[in-house]
Protein backbone atom coordinates (compact mmCIF):
# COMPACT_ATOMS: atom_id res chain seq x y z
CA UNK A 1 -5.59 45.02 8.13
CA UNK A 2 -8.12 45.31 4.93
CA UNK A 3 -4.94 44.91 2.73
CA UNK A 4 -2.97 42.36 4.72
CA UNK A 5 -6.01 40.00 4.46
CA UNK A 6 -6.68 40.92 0.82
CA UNK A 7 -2.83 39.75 -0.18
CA UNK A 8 -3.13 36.61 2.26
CA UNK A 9 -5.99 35.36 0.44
CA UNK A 10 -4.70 36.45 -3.16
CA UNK A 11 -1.85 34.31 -2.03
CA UNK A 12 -4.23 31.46 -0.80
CA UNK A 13 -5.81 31.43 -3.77
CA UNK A 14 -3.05 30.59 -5.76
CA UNK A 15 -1.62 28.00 -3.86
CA UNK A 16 -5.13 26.44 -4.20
CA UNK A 17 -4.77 26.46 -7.78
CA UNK A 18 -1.55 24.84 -8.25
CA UNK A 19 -2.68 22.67 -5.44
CA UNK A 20 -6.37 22.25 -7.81
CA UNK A 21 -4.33 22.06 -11.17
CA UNK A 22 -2.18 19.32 -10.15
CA UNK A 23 -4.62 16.97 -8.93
CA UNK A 24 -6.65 17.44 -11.48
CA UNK A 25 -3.77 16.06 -13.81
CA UNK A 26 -3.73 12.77 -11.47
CA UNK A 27 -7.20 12.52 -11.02
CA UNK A 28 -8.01 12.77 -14.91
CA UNK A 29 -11.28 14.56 -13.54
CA UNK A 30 -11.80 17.91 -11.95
CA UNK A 31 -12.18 17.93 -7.94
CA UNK A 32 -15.66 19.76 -6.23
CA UNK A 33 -14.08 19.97 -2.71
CA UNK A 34 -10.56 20.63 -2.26
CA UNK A 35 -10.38 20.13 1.31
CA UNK A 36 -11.02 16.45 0.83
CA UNK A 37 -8.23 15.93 -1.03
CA UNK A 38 -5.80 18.14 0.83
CA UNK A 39 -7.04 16.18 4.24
CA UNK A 40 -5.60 13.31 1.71
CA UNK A 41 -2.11 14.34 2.03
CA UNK A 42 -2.73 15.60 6.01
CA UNK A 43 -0.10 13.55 8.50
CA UNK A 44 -0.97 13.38 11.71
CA UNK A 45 2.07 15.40 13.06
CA UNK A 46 0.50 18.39 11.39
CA UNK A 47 -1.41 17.84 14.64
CA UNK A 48 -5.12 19.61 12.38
CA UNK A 49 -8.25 19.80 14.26
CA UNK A 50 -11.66 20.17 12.75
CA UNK A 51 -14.42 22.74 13.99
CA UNK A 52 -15.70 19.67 16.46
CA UNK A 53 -12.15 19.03 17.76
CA UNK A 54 -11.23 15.44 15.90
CA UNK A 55 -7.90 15.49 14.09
CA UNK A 56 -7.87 15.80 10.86
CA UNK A 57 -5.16 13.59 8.65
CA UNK A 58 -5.34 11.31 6.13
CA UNK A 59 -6.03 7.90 8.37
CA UNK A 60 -9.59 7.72 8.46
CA UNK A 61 -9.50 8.26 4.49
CA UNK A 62 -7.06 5.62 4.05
CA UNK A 63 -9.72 3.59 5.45
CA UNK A 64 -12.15 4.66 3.25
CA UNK A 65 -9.80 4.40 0.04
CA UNK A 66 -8.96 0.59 1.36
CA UNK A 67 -12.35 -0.27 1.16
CA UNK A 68 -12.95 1.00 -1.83
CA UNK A 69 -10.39 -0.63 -3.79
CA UNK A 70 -11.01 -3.79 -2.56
CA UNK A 71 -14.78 -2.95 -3.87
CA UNK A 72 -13.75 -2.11 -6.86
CA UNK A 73 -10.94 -5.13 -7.59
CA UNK A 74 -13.84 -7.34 -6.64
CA UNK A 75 -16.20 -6.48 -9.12
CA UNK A 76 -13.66 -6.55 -11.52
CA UNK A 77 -12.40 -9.85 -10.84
CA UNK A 78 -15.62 -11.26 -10.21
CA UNK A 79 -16.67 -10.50 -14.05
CA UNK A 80 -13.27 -11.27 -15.70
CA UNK A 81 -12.37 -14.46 -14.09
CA UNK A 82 -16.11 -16.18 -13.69
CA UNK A 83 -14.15 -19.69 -13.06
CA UNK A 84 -12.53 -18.52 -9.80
CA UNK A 85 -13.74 -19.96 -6.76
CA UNK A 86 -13.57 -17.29 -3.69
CA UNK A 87 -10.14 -18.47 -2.08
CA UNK A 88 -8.97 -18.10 -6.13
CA UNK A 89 -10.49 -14.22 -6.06
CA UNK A 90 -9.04 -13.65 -2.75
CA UNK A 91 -5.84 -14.23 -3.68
CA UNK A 92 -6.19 -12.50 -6.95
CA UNK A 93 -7.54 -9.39 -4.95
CA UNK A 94 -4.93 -9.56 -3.03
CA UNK A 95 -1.84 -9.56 -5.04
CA UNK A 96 -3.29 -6.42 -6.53
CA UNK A 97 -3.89 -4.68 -3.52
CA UNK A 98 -0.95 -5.67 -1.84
CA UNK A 99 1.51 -3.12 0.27
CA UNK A 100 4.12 -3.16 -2.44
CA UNK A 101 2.23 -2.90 -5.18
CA UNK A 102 0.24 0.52 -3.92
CA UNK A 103 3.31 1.90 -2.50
CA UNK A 104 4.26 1.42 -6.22
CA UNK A 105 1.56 3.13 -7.40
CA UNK A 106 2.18 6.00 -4.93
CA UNK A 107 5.55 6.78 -5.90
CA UNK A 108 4.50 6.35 -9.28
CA UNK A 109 2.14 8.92 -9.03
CA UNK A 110 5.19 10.88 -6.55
CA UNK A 111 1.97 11.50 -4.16
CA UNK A 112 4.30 12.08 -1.06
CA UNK A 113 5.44 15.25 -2.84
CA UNK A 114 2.08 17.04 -1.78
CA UNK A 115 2.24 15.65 1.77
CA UNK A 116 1.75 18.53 4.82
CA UNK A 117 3.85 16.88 7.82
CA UNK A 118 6.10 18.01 10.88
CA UNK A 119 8.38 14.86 9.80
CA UNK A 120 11.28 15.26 7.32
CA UNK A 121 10.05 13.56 4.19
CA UNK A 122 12.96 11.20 4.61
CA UNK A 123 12.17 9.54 7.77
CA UNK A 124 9.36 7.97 6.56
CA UNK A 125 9.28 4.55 5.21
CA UNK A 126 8.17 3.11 2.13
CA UNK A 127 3.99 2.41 3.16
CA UNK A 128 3.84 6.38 3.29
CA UNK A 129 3.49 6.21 -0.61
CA UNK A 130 0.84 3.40 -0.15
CA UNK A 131 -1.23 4.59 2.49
CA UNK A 132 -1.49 7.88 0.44
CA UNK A 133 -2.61 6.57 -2.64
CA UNK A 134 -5.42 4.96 -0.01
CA UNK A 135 -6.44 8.47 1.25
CA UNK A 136 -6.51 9.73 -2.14
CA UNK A 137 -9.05 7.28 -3.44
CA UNK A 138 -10.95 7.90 0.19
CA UNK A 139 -11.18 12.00 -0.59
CA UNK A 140 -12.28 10.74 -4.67
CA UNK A 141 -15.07 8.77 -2.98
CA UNK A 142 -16.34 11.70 -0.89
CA UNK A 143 -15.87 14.37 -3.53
CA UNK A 144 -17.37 12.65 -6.86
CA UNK A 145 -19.16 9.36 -5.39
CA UNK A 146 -18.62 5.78 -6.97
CA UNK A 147 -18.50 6.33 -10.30
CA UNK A 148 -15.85 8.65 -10.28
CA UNK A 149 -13.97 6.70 -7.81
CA UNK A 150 -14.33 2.85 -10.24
CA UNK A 151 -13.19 5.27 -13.11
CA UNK A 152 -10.00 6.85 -11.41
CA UNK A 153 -8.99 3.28 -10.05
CA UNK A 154 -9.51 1.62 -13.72
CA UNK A 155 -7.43 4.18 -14.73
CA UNK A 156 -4.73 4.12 -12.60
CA UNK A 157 -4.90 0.60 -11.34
CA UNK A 158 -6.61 -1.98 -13.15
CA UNK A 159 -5.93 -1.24 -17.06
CA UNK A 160 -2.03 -0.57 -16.57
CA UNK A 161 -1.26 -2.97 -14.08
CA UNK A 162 -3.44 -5.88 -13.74
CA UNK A 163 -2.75 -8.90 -15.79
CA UNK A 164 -4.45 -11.67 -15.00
CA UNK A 165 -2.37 -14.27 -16.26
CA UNK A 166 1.01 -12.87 -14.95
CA UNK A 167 -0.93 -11.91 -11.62
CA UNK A 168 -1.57 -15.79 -11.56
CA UNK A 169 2.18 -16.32 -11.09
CA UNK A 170 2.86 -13.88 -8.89
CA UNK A 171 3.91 -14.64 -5.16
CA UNK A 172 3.37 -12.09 -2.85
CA UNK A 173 4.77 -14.12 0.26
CA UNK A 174 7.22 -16.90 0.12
CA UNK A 175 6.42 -17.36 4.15
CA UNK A 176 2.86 -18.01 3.37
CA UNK A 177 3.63 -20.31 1.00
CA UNK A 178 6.22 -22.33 2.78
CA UNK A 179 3.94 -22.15 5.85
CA UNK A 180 1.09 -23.25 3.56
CA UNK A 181 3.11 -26.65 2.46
CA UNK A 182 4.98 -27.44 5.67
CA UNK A 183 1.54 -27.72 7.57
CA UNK A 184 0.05 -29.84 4.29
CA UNK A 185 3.11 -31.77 4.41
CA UNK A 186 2.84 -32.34 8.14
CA UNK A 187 6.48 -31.23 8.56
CA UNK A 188 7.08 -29.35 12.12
CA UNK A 189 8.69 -25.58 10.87
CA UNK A 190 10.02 -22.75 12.81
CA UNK A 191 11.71 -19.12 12.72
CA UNK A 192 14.37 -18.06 14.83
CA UNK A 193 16.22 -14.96 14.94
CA UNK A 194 20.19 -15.77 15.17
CA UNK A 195 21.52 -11.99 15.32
CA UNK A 196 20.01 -9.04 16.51
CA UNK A 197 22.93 -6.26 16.02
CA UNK A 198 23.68 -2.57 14.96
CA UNK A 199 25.97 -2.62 11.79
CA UNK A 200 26.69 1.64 11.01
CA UNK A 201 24.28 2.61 13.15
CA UNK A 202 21.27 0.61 11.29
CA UNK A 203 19.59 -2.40 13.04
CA UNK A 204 19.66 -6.10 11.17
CA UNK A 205 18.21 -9.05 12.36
CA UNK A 206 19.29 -12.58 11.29
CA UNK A 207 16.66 -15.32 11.09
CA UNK A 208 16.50 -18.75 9.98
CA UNK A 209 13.89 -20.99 8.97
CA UNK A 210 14.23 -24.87 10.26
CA UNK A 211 12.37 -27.18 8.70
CA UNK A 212 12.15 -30.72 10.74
CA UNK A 213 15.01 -29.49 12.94
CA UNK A 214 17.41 -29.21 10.02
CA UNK A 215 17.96 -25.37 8.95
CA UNK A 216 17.14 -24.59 5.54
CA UNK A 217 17.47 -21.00 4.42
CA UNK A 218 19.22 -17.95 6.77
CA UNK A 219 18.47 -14.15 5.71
CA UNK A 220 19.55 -10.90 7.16
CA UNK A 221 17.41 -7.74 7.15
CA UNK A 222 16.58 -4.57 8.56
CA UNK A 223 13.06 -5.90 10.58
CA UNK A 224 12.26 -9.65 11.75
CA UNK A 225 9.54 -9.77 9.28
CA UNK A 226 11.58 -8.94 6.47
CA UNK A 227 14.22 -11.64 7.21
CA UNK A 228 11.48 -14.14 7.46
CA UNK A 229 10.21 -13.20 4.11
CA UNK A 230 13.85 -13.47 2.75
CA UNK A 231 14.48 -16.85 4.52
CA UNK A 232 11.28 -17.88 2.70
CA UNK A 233 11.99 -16.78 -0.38
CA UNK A 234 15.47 -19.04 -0.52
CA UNK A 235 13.87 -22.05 1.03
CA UNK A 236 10.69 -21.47 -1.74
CA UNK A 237 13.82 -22.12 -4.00
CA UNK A 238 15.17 -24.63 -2.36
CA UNK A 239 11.77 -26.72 -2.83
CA UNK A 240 10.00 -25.52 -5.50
CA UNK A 241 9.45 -28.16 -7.42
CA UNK A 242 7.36 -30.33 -4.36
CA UNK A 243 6.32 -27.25 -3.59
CA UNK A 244 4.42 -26.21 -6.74
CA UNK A 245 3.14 -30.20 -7.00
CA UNK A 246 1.59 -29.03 -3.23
């Protein structure tokens, strides 16, 4: 039994250290805790349970990680852009910390390769990446504090990625936008899904976007709010120019 136990935990051990290795190569700094940071890249199918019976997976530190980001991108914002008004930072804080942009950042990083799940890596969808780049700034928050947590996202966030200027010109949804200039417009808009079908065994919907009864863009896509977005997107074309004068 002596020996059994003495291999399992030789073999433990290692695994930790690949496990501590490789983070350490993302993080740019070395972890205290490892269990924070493999509770990062917990799912809940693993179905964990801590000693006081809550589950343990990474959704309470993608909370945590959120919040922290949006911390950070604050103060950052709030020094380099001292003309912005608050709906100007919002925005700004938002196109950085937007759902595509940190599921960018966690395939970037190719985060979901350390991910301990029941689910085939392939049936999840694309916020997997995002929501564990969240956890991962959640566990760097626990282990190391704020300091270490502002220095990891300048590192991997801010200083390769964030551009004020282009971030200025960035849309990061057509629907708000065309929502935004129908209702300063006064003009009476609407979304309506046309098709709702099974094409190879995947699910589309169809949607169109009316504008004063007369339909102005139609997009097909795999979820309702997708083909809203895409419908946006063509009739943001289709009126840019009042549209940018909005």
């Amino acid at each position: 039994m002596r020996i059994i136990r003495k291999i399992f935990s030789k073999s433990r051990s290692a695994e930790d250290g690949i496990f501590f290795t490789s983070i350490q190569k993302i993080l740019g700094f070395a972890p205290v805790n490892l269990e924070n940071y493999k509770k990062a890249f917990t799912h809940r199918s693993s179905n964990r349970l801590d000693e006081m019976g809550n589950p343990m997976n990474y959704e309470r530190l993608e909370f945590l990680g959120d919040a922290m980001l949006s911390s950070v991108i604050a103060a950052y914002l709030f020094t380099k852009a001292p003309a912005g008004d608050e709906g100007y930072l919002t925005k700004m804080r938002s196109k950085i910390v937007s759902r595509e942009h940190l599921n960018e950042l966690g395939k970037d990083l190719n985060l979901i390769q350390y991910i301990e799940s029941k689910v085939p890596l392939q049936h999840f969808g694309e916020n997997i990446h995002g929501n564990i780049f969240e956890s991962l700034v959640g566990a760097i928050y626990l282990d190391r504090g704020y300091v270490y947590c502002e220095k990891f996202i300048h590192q991997r966030v801010i200083t390769p990625y964030v551009d004020i200027t282009r971030l200025e010109g960035k849309v990061i949804s057509y629907k708000s936008l065309v929502i935004e200039w129908c209702q300063k417009e006064k003009k009476i808009f609407h979304y309506d899904i046309f098709e709702d079908n099974a094409i190879d065994g995947q699910r589309l919907f169809g949607v169109k976007l009316s504008i004063e009864d007369k339909v102005i863009a139609k997009a097909r896509a795999t979820s309702k709010k997708k083909a809203e977005e895409k419908a946006s997107q063509r009739a943001y074309f289709a009126f840019q120019e009042k549209m940018d004068r909005k």
